[in-house]
C-alpha atoms as a PDB file:
ATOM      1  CA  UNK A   1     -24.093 -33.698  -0.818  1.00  0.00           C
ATOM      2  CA  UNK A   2     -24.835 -32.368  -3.926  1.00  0.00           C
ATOM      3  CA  UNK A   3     -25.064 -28.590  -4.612  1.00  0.00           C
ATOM      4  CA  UNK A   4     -28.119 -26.359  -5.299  1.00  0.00           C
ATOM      5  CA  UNK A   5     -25.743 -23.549  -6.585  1.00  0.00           C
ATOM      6  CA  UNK A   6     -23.658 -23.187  -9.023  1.00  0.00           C
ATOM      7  CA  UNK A   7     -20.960 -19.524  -8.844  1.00  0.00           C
ATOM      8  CA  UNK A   8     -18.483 -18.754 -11.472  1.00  0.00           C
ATOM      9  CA  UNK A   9     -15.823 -16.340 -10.234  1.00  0.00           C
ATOM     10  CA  UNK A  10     -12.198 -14.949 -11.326  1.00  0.00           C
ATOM     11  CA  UNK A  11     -10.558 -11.642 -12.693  1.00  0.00           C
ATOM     12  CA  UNK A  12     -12.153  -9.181 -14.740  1.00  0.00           C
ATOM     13  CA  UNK A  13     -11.627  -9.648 -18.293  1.00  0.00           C
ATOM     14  CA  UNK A  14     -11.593 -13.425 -18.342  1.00  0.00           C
ATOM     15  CA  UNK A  15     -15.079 -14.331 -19.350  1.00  0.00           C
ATOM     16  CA  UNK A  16     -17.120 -14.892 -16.893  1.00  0.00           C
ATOM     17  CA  UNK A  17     -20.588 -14.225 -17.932  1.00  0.00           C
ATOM     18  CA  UNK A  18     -19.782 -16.255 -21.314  1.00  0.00           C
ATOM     19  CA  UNK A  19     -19.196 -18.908 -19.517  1.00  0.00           C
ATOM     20  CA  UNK A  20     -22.534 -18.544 -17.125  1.00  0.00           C
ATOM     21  CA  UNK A  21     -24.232 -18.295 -20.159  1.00  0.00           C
ATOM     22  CA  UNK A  22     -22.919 -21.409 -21.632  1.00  0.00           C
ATOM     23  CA  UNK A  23     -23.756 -23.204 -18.419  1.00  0.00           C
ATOM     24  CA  UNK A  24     -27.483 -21.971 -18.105  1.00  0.00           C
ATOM     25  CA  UNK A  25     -28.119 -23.008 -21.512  1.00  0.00           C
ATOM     26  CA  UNK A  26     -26.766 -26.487 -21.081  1.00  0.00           C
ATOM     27  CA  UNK A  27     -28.988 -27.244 -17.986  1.00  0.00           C
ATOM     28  CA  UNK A  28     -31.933 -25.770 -19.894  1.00  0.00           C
ATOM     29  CA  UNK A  29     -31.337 -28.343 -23.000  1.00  0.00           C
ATOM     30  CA  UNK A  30     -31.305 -31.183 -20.625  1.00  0.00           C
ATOM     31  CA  UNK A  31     -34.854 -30.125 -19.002  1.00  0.00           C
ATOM     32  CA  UNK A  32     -34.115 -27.999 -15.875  1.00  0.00           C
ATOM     33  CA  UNK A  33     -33.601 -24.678 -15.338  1.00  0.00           C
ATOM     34  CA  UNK A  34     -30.539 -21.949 -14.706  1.00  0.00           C
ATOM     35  CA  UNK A  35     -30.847 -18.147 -14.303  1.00  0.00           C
ATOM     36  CA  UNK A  36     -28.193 -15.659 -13.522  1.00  0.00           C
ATOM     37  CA  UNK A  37     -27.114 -13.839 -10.237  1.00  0.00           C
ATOM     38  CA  UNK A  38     -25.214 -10.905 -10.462  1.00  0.00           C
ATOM     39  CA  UNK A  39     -22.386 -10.264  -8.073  1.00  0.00           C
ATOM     40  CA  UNK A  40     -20.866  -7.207  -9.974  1.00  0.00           C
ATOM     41  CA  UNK A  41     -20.752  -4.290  -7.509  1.00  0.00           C
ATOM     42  CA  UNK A  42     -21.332  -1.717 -10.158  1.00  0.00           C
ATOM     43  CA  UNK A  43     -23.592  -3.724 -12.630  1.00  0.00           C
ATOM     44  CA  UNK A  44     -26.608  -3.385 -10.089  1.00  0.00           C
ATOM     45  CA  UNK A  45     -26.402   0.492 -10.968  1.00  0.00           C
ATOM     46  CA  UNK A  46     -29.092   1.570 -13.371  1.00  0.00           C
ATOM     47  CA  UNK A  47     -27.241   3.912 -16.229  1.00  0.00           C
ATOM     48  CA  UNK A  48     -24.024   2.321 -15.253  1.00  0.00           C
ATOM     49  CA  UNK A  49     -23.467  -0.134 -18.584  1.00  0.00           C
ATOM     50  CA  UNK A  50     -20.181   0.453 -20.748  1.00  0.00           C
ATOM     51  CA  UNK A  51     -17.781   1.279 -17.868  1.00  0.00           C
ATOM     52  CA  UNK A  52     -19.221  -2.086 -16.621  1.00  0.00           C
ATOM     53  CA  UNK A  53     -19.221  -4.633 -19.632  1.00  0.00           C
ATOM     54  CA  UNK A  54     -22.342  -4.942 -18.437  1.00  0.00           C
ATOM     55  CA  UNK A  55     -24.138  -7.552 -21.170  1.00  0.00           C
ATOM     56  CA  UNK A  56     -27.239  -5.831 -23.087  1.00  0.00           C
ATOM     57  CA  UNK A  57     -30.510  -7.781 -23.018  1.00  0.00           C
ATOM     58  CA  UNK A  58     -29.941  -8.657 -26.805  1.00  0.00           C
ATOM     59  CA  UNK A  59     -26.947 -10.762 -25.624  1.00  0.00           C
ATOM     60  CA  UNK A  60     -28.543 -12.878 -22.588  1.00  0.00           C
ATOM     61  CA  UNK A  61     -29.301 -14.955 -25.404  1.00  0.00           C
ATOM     62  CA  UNK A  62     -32.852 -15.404 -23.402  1.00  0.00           C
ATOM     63  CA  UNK A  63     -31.240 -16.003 -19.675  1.00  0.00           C
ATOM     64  CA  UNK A  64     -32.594 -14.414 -16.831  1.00  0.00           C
ATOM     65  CA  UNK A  65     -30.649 -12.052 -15.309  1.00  0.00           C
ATOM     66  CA  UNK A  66     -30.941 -10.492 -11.632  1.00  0.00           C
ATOM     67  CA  UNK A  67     -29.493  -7.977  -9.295  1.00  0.00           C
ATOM     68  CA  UNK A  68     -29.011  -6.021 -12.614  1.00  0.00           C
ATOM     69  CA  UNK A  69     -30.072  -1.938 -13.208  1.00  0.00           C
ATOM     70  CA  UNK A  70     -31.938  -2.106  -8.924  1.00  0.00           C
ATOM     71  CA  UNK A  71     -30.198   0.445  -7.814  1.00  0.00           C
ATOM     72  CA  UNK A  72     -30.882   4.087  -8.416  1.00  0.00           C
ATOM     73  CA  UNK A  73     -26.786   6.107  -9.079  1.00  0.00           C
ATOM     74  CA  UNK A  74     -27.625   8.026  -5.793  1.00  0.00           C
ATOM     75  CA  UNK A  75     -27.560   4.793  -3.668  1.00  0.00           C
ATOM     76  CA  UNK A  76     -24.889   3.204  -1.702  1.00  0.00           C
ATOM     77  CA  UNK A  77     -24.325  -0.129  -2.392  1.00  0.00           C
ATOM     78  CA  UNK A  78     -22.806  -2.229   0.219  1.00  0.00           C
ATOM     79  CA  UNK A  79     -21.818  -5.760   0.530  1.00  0.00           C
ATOM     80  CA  UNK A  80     -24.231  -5.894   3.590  1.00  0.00           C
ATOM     81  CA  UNK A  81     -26.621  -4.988   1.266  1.00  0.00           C
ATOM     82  CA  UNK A  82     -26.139  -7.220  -1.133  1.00  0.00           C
ATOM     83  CA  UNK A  83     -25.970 -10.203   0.724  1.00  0.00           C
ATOM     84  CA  UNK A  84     -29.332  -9.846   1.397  1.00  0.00           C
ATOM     85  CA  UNK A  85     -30.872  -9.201  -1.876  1.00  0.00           C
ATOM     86  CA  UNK A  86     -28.382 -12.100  -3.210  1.00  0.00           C
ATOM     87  CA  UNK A  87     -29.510 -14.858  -1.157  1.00  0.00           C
ATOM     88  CA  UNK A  88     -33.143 -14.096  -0.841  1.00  0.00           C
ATOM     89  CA  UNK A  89     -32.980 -13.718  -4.870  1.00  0.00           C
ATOM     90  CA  UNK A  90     -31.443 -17.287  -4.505  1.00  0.00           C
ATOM     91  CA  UNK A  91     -33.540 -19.181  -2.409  1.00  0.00           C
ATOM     92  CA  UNK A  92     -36.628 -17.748  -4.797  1.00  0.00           C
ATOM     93  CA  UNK A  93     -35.346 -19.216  -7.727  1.00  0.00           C
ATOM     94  CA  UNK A  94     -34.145 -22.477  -5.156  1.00  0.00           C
ATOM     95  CA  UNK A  95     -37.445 -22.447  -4.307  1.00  0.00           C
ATOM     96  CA  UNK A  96     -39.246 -22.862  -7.813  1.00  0.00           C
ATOM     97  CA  UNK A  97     -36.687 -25.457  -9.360  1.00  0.00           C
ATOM     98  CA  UNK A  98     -34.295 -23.286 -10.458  1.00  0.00           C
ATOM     99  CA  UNK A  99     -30.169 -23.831 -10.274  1.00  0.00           C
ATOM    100  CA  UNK A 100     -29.161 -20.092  -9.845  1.00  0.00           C
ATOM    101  CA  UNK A 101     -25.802 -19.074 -11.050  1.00  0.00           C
ATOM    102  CA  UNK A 102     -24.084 -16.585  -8.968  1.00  0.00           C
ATOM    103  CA  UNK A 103     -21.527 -14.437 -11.491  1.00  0.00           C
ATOM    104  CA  UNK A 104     -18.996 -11.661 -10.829  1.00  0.00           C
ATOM    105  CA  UNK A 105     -15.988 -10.623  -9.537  1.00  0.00           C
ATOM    106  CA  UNK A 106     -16.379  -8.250  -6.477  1.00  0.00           C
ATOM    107  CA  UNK A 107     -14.572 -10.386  -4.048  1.00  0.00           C
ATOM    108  CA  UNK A 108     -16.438  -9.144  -0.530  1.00  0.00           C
ATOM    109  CA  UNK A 109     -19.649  -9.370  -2.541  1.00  0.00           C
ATOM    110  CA  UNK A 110     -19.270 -12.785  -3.860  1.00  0.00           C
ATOM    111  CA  UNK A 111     -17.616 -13.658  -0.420  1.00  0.00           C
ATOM    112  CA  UNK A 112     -20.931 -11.765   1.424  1.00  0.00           C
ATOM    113  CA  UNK A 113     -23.020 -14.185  -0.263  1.00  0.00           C
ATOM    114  CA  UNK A 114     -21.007 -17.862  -0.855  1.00  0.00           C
ATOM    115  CA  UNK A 115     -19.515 -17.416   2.959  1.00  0.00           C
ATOM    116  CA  UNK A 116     -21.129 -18.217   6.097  1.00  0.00           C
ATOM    117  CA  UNK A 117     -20.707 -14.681   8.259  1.00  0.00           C
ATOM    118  CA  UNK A 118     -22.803 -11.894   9.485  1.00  0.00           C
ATOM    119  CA  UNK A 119     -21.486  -7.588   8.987  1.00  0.00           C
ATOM    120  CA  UNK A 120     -21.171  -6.555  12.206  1.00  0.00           C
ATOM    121  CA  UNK A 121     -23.881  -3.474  13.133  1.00  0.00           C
ATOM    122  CA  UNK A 122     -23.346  -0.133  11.677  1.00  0.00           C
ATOM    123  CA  UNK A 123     -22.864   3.145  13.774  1.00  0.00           C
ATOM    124  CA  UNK A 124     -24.357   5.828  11.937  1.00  0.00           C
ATOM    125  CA  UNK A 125     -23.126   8.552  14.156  1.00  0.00           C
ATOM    126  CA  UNK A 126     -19.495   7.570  13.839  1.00  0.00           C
ATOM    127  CA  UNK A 127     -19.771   6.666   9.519  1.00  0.00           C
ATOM    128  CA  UNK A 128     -20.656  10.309   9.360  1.00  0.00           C
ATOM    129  CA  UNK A 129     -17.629  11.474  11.186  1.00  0.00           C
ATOM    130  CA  UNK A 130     -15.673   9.278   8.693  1.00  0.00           C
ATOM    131  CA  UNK A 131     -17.034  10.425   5.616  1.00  0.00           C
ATOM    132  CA  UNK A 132     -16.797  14.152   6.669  1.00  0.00           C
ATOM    133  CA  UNK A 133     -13.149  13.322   7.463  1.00  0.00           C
ATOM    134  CA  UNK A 134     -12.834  11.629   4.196  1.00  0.00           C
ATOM    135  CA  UNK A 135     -14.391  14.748   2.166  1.00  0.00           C
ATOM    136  CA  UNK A 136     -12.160  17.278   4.347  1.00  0.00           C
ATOM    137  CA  UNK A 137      -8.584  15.301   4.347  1.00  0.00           C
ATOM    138  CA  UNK A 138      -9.124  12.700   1.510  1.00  0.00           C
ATOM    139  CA  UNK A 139      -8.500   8.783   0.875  1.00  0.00           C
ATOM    140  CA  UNK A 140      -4.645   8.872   1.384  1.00  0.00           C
ATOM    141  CA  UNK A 141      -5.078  10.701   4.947  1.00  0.00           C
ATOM    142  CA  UNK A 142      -7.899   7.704   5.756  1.00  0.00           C
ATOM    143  CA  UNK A 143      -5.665   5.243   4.298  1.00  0.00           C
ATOM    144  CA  UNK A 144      -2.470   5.915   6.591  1.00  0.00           C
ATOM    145  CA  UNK A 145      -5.008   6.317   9.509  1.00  0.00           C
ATOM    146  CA  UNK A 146      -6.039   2.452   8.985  1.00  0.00           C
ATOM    147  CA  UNK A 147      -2.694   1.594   8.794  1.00  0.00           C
ATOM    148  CA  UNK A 148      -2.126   3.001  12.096  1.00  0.00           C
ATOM    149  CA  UNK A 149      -4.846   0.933  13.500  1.00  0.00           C
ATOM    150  CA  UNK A 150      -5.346  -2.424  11.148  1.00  0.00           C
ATOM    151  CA  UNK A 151      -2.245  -2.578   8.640  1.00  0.00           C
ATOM    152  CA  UNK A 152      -3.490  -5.649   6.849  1.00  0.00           C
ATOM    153  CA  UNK A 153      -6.661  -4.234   5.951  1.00  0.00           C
ATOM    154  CA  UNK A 154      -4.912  -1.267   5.091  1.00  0.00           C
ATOM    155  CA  UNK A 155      -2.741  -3.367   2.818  1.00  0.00           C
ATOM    156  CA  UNK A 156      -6.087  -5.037   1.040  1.00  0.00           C
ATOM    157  CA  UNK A 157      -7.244  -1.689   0.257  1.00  0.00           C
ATOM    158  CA  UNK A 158      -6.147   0.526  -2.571  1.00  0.00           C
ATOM    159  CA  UNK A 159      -5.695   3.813  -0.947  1.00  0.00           C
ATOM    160  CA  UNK A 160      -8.134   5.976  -4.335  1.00  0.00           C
ATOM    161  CA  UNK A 161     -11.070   3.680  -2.420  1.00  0.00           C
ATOM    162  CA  UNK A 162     -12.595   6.421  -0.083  1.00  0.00           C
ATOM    163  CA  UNK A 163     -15.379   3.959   0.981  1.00  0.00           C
ATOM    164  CA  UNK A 164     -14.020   1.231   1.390  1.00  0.00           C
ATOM    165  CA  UNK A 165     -11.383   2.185   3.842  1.00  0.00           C
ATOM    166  CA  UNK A 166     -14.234   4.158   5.565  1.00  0.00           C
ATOM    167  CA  UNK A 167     -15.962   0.926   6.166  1.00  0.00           C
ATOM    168  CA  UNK A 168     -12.782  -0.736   7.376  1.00  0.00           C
ATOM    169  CA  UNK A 169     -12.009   1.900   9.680  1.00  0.00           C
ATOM    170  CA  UNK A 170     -15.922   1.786  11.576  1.00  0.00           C
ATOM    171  CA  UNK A 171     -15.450  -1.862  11.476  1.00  0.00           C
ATOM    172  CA  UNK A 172     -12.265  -1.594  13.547  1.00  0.00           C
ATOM    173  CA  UNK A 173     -13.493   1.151  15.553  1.00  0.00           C
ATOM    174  CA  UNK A 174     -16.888  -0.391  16.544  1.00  0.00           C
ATOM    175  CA  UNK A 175     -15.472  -3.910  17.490  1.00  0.00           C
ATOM    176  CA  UNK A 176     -12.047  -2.847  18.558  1.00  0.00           C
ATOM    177  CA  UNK A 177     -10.728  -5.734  16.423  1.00  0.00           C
ATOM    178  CA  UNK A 178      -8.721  -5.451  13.122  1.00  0.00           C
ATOM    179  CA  UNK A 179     -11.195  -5.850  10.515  1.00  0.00           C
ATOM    180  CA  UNK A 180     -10.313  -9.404   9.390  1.00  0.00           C
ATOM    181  CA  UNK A 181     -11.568 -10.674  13.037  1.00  0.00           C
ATOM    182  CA  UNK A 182     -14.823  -9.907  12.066  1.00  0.00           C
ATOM    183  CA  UNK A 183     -14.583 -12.375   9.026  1.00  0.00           C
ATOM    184  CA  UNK A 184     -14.300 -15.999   9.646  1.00  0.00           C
ATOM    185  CA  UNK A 185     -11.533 -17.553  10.101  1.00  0.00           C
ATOM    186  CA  UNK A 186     -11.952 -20.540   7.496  1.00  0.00           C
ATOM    187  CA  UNK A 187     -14.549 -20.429   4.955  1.00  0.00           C
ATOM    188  CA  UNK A 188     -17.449 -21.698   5.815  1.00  0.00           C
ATOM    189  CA  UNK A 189     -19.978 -22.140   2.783  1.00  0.00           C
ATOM    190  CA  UNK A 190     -23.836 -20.427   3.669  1.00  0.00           C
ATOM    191  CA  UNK A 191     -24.913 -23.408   1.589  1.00  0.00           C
ATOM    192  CA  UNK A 192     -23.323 -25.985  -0.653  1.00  0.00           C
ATOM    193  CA  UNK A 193     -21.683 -24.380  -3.459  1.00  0.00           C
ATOM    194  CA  UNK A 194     -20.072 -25.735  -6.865  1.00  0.00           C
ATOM    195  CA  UNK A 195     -17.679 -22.495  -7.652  1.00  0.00           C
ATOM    196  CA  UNK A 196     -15.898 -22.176 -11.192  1.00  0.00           C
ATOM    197  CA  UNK A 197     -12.793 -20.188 -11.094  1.00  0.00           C
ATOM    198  CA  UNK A 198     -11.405 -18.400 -14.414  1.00  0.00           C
ATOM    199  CA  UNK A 199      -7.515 -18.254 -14.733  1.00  0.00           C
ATOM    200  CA  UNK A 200      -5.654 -16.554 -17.124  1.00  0.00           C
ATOM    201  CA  UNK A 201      -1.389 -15.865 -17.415  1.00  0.00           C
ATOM    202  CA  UNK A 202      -0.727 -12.673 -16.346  1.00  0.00           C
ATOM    203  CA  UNK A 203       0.742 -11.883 -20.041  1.00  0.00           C
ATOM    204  CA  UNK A 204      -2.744 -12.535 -21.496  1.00  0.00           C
ATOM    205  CA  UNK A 205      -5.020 -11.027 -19.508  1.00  0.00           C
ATOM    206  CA  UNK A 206      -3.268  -7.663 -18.898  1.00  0.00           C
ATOM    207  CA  UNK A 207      -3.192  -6.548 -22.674  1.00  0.00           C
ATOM    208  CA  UNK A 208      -7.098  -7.617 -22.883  1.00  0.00           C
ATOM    209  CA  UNK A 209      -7.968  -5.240 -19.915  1.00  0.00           C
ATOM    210  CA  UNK A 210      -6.406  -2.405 -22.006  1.00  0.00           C
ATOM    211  CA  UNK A 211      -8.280  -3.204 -24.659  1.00  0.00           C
ATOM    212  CA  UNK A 212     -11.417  -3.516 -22.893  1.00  0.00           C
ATOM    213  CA  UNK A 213     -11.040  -0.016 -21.811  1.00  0.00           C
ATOM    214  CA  UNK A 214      -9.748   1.475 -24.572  1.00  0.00           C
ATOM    215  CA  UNK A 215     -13.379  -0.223 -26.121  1.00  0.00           C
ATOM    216  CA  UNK A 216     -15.028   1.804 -23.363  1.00  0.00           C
ATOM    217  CA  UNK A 217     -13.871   5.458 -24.477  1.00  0.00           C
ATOM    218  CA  UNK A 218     -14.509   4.188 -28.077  1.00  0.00           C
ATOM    219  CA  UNK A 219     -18.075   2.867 -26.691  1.00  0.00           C
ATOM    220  CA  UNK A 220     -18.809   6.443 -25.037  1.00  0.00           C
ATOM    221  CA  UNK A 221     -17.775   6.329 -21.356  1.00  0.00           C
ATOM    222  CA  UNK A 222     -17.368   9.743 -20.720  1.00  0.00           C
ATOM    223  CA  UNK A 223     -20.890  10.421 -22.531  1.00  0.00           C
ATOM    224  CA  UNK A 224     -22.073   7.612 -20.712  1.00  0.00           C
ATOM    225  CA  UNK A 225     -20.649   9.555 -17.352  1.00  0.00           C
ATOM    226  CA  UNK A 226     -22.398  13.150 -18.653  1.00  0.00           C
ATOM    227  CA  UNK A 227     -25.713  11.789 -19.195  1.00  0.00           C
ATOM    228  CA  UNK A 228     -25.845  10.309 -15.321  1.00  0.00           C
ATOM    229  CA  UNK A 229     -24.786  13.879 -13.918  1.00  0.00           C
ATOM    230  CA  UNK A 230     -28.287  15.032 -13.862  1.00  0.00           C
ATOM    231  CA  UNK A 231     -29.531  12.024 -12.334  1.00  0.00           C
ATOM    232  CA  UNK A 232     -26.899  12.830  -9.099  1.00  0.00           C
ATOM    233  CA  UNK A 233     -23.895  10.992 -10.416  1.00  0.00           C
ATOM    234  CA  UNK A 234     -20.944  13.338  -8.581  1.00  0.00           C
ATOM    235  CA  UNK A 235     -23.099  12.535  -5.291  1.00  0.00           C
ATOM    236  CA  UNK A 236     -23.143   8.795  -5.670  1.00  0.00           C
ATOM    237  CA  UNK A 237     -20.800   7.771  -2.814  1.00  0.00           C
ATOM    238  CA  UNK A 238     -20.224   4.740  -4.454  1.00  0.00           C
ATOM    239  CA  UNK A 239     -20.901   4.680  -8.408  1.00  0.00           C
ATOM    240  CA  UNK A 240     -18.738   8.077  -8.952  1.00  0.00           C
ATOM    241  CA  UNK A 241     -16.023   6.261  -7.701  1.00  0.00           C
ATOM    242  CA  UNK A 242     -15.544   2.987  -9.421  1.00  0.00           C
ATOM    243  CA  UNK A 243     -12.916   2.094 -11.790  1.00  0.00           C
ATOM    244  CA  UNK A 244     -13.024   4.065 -15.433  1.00  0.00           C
ATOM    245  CA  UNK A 245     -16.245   6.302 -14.012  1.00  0.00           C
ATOM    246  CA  UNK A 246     -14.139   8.505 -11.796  1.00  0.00           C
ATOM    247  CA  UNK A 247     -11.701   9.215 -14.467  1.00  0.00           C
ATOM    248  CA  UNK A 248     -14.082  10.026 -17.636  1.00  0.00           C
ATOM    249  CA  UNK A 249     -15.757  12.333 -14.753  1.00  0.00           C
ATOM    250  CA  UNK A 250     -12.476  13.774 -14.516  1.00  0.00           C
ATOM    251  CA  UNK A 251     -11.825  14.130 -17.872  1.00  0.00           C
ATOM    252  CA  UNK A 252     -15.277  15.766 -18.065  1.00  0.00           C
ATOM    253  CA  UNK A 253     -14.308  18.071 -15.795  1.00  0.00           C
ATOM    254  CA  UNK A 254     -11.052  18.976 -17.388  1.00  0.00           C
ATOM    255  CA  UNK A 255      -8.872  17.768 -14.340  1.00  0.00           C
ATOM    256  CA  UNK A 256      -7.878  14.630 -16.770  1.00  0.00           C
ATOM    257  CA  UNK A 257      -6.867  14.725 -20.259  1.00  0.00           C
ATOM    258  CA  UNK A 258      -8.628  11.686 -22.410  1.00  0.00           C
ATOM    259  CA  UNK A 259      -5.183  10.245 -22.334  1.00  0.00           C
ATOM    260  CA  UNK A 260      -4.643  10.095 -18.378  1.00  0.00           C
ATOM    261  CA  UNK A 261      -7.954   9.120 -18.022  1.00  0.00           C
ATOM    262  CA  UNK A 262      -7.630   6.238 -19.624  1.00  0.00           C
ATOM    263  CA  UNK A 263      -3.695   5.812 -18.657  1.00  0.00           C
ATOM    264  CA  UNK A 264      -4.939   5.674 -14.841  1.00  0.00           C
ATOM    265  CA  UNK A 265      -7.926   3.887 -15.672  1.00  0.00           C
ATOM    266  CA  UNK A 266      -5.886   0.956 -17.153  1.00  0.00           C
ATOM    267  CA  UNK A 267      -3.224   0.943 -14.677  1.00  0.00           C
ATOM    268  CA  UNK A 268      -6.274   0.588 -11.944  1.00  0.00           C
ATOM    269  CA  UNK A 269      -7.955  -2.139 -13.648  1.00  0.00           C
ATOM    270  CA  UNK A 270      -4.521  -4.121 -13.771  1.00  0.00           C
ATOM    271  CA  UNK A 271      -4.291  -3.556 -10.134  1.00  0.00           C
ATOM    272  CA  UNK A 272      -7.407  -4.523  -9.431  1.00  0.00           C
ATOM    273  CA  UNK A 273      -7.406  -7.725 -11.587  1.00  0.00           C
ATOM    274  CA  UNK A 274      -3.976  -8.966  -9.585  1.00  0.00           C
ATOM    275  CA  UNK A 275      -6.001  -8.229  -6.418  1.00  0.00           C
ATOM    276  CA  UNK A 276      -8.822 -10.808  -7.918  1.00  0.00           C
ATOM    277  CA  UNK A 277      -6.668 -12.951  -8.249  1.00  0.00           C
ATOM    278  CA  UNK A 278      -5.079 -12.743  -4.929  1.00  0.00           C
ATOM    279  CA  UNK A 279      -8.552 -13.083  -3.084  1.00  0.00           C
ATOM    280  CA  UNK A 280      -9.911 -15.987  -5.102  1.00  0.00           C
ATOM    281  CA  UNK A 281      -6.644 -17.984  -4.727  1.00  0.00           C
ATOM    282  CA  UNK A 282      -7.440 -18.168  -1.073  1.00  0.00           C
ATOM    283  CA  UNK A 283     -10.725 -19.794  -1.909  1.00  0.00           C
ATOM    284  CA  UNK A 284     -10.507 -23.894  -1.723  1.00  0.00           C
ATOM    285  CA  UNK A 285     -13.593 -24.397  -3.073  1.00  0.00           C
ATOM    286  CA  UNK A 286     -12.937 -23.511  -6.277  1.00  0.00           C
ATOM    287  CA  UNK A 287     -12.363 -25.304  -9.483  1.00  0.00           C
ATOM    288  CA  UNK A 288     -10.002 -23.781 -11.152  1.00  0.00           C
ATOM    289  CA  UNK A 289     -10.708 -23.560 -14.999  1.00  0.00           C
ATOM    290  CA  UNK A 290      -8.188 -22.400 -18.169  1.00  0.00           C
ATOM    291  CA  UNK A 291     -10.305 -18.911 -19.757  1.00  0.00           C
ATOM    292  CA  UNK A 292      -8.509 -19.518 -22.991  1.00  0.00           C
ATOM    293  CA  UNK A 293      -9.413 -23.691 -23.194  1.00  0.00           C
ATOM    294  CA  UNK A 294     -11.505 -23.933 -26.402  1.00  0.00           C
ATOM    295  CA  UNK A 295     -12.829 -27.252 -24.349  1.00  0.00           C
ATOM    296  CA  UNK A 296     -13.832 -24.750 -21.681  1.00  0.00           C
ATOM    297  CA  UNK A 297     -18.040 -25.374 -21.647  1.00  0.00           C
ATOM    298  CA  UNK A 298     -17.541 -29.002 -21.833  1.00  0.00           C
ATOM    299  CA  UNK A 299     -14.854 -29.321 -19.164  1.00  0.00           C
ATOM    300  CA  UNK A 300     -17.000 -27.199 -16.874  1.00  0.00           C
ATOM    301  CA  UNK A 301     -20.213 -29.178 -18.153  1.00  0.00           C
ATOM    302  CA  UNK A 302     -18.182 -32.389 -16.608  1.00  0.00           C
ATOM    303  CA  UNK A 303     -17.585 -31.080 -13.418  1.00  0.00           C
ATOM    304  CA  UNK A 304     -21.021 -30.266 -12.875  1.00  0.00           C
ATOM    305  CA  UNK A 305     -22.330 -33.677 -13.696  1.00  0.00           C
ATOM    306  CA  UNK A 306     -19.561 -34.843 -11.074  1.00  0.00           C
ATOM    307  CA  UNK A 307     -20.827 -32.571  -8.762  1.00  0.00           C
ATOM    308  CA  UNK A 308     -24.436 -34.222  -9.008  1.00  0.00           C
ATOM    309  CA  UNK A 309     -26.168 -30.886  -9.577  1.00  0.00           C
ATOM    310  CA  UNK A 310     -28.229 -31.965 -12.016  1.00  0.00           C
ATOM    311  CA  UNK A 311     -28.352 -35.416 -11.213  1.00  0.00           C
ATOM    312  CA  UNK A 312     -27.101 -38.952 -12.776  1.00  0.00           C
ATOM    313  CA  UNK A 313     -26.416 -38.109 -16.302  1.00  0.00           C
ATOM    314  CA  UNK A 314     -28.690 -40.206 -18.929  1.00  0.00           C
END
């Protein structure tokens, strides 16, 4: 069976949305139609665009983009969430004829959306005692507490992410299950998927995150970060935090000097790009493309004519 969906997927920093945009505009010159999905946690945030790469509307080179600039900086974005505005964004453009093209690298987003599984309920009551507890002890106190109860969640979780070990811990403490028992235990697709994977060697694609964030300061990160403070930035349980925005706000607020900032934010990004990595191996689905190929559109271009997306090639 043929797919109806095409996702590209991999690190940060390896050129993802180049190549989504070199895929839409192929299926467009052959007479259908491709428009792009966002699955970038932080790109759905309006205000939110240096400190995410996030591409300006000058460079969609006329591709429709969604799930981009919804969200207001004061609300929490979940992967709950975002499965549902993913895949009832897909099955609109499904609906009408078009191939969507689902593009980021937030693993449980990408994963909330590609995979076959339901979040189990939330307990508001109890998330409240959490993020108190968080606010009063802080992320390394919630960290070791997961550990105690679900140590390979705890081990999947950088111990800076507040909320996500938050979510973990309500997860574990609502089912009584470690947190991975309420994910499946093989992949199951939510719908036939063609999934593009971008690889790079380790020795490439760490000096290219550096520079990417060095870009950002030079871009205006931390005046980026100053102009969202009115707007309820520092309350944002979830933008405040991410990668790069949390340390220009500390270098705003003089707890950071420029170079730590960027020092920590670097050393973060690395971390979380081996992380990527880690999560997407897992994934059989994928086809597994080089970044770097210079034959990179037309070897992707192949496989989706093998796949049958688009039908018997003329």
């Amino acid at each position: 069976m043929s797919s109806q969906l095409i996702a590209v997927v991999g690190a940060t920093g390896t050129g993802k949305s180049e190549l989504a945009l070199g895929i839409a505009e192929y299926i467009n010159s052959v007479g259908q139609k491709a428009e792009i999905v966002n699955a970038d946690a932080m790109q759905l945030y309006k205000g939110m665009d240096i400190g995410t790469a996030k591409l300006p509307v000058v460079e969609r080179r006329g591709i429709a983009h969604h799930l981009i600039d919804v969200l207001e900086i004061t609300q929490e974005s979940t992967a709950a969430e975002y499965q549902r505005l993913a895949r009832a964004k897909i099955l609109q453009l499904q609906e009408s004829g078009i191939i969507p093209i689902l593009v980021g690298g937030s693993m449980l987003y990408v994963a909330s959306c590609l995979n076959n599984f339901e979040f189990p309920d939330r307990d508001q009551e109890l998330r409240a005692q959490l993020e108190a507890e968080l606010i009063e002890h802080g992320p390394l106190h919630m960290h070791k507490k997961l550990a105690e109860l679900d140590q390979i969640a705890a081990s999947r979780i950088i111990p800076e992410n507040g909320r996500r070990i938050v979510r973990a811990l309500e997860i574990v403490m609502i089912t009584g299950e470690p947190f991975a028992a309420s994910l499946p235990d093989e992949i199951e697709s939510w719908q036939p998927v063609l999934e593009f994977g971008l690889r790079m060697e380790r020795e490439q694609l760490l000096p290219r995150l550096e520079k990417r964030v060095l870009k950002m300061w030079a871009e205006g990160l931390v005046e980026e970060v100053s102009s969202l403070i009115p707007a309820g930035f520092r309350g944002s349980k979830t933008a405040s935090v991410a990668i790069g925005y949390a340390q220009a706000l500390g270098e705003l607020d003089g707890e950071l000097t420029r170079e730590e900032a960027i020092a920590s934010t670097v050393q973060l990004t690395q971390r979380y790009a081996r992380r990527q990595v880690s999560w997407f191996k897992r994934d059989d689905r994928i086809k597994w493309l080089e970044a770097l190929d210079t034959e990179l559109l037309a070897k992707t271009v192949e496989l989706i004519h093998i796949d049958g997306i688009l039908g018997n090639r003329s």
